[in-house]
C-alpha atoms as a PDB file:
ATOM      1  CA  UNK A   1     -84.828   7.288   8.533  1.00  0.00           C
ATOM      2  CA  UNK A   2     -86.092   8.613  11.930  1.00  0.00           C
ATOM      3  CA  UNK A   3     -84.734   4.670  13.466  1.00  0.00           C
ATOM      4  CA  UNK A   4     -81.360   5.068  12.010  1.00  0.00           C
ATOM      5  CA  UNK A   5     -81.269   8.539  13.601  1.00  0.00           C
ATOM      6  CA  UNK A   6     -82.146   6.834  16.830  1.00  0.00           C
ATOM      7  CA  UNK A   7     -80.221   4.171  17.052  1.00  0.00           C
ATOM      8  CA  UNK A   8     -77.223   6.358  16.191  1.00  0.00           C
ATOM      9  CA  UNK A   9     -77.598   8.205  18.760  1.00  0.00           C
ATOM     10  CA  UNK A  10     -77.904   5.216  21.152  1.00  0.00           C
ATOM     11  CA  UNK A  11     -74.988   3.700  20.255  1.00  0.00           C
ATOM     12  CA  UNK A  12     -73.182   7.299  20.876  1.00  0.00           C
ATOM     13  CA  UNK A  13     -74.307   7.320  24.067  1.00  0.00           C
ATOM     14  CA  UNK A  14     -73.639   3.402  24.450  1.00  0.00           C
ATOM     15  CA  UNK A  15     -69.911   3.761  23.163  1.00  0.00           C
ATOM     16  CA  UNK A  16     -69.441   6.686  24.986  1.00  0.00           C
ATOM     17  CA  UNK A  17     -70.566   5.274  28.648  1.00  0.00           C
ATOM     18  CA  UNK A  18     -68.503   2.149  27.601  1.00  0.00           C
ATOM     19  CA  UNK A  19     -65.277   4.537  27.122  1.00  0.00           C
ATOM     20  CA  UNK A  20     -65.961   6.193  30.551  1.00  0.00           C
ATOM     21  CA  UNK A  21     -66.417   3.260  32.749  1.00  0.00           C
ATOM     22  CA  UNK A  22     -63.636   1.503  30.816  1.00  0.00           C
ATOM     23  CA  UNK A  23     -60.606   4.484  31.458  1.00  0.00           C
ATOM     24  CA  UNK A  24     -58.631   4.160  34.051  1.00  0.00           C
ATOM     25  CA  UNK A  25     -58.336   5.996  36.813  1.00  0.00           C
ATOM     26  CA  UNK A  26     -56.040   8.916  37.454  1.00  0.00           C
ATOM     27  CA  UNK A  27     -53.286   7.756  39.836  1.00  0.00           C
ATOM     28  CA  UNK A  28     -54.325   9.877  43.129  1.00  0.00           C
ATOM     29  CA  UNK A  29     -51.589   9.136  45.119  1.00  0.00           C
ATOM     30  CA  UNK A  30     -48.821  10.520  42.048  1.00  0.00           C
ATOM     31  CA  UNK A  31     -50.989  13.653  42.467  1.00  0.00           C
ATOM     32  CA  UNK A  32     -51.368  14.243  45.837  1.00  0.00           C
ATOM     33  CA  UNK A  33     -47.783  13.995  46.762  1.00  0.00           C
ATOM     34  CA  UNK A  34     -46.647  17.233  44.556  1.00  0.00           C
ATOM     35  CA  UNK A  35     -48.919  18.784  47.042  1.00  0.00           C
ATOM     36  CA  UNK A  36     -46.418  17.809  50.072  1.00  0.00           C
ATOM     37  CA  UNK A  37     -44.274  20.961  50.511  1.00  0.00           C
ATOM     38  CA  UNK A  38     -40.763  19.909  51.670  1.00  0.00           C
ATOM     39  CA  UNK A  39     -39.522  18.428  54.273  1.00  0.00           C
ATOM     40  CA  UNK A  40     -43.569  17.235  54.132  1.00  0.00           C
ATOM     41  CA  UNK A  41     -43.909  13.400  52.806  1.00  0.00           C
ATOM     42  CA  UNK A  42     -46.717  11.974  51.374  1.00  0.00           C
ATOM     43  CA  UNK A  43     -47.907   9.002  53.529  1.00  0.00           C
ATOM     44  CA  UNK A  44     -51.252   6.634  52.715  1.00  0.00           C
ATOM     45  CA  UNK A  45     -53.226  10.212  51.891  1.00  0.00           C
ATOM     46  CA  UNK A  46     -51.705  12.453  54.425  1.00  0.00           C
ATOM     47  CA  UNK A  47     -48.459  15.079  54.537  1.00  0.00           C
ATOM     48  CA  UNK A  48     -46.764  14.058  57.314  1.00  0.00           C
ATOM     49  CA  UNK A  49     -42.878  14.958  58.932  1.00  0.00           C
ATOM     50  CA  UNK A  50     -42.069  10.953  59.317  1.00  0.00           C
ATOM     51  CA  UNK A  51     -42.924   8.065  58.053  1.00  0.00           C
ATOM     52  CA  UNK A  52     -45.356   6.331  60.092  1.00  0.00           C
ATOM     53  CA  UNK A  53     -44.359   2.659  61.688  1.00  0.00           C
ATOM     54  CA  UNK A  54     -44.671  -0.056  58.990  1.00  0.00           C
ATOM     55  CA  UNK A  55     -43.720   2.267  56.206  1.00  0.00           C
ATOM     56  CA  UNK A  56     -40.284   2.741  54.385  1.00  0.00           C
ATOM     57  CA  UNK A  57     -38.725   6.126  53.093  1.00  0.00           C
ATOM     58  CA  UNK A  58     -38.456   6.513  50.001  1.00  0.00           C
ATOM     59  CA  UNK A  59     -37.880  10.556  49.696  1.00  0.00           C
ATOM     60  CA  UNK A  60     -41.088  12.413  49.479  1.00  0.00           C
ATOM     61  CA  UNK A  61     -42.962   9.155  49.417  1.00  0.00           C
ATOM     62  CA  UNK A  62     -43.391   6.573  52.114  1.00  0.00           C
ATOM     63  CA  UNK A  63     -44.568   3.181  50.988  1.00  0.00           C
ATOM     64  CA  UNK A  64     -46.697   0.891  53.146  1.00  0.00           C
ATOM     65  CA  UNK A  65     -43.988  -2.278  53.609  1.00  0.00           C
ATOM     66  CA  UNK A  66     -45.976  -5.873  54.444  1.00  0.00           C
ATOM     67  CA  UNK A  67     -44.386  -7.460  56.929  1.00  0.00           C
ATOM     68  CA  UNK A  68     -46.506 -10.733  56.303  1.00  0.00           C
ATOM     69  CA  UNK A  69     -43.548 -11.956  53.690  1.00  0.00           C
END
């Protein structure tokens, strides 16, 4: 009895670790920008006025554009 209470309990934890490392990750970036105050754009982790060079306006967002295409 004492092994079926253990290994029940390992498999909780097991299961449980599994369902932590498997989620995904919150998307940062969605939640940072709310924290822009207008005119303020989010920009690669930062509130900035303008888009930097290399990145395109899209609103409160500016989105790194690759110019290797």
């Amino acid at each position: 009895m004492l092994r079926l209470v253990t290994l029940g309990i390992i498999l909780t934890a097991a299961v449980t670790i599994l369902v932590t490392l498997l989620r995904p990750p919150p998307l940062r970036a969605q939640q940072e920008e709310s924290y822009c105050r207008p005119p303020l754009k989010f920009a690669s982790g930062a509130c900035v006025a303008q888009c930097p060079a290399g990145y395109e306006d899209r609103g409160r967002v500016c989105v790194f554009r690759s110019l290797s295409r």
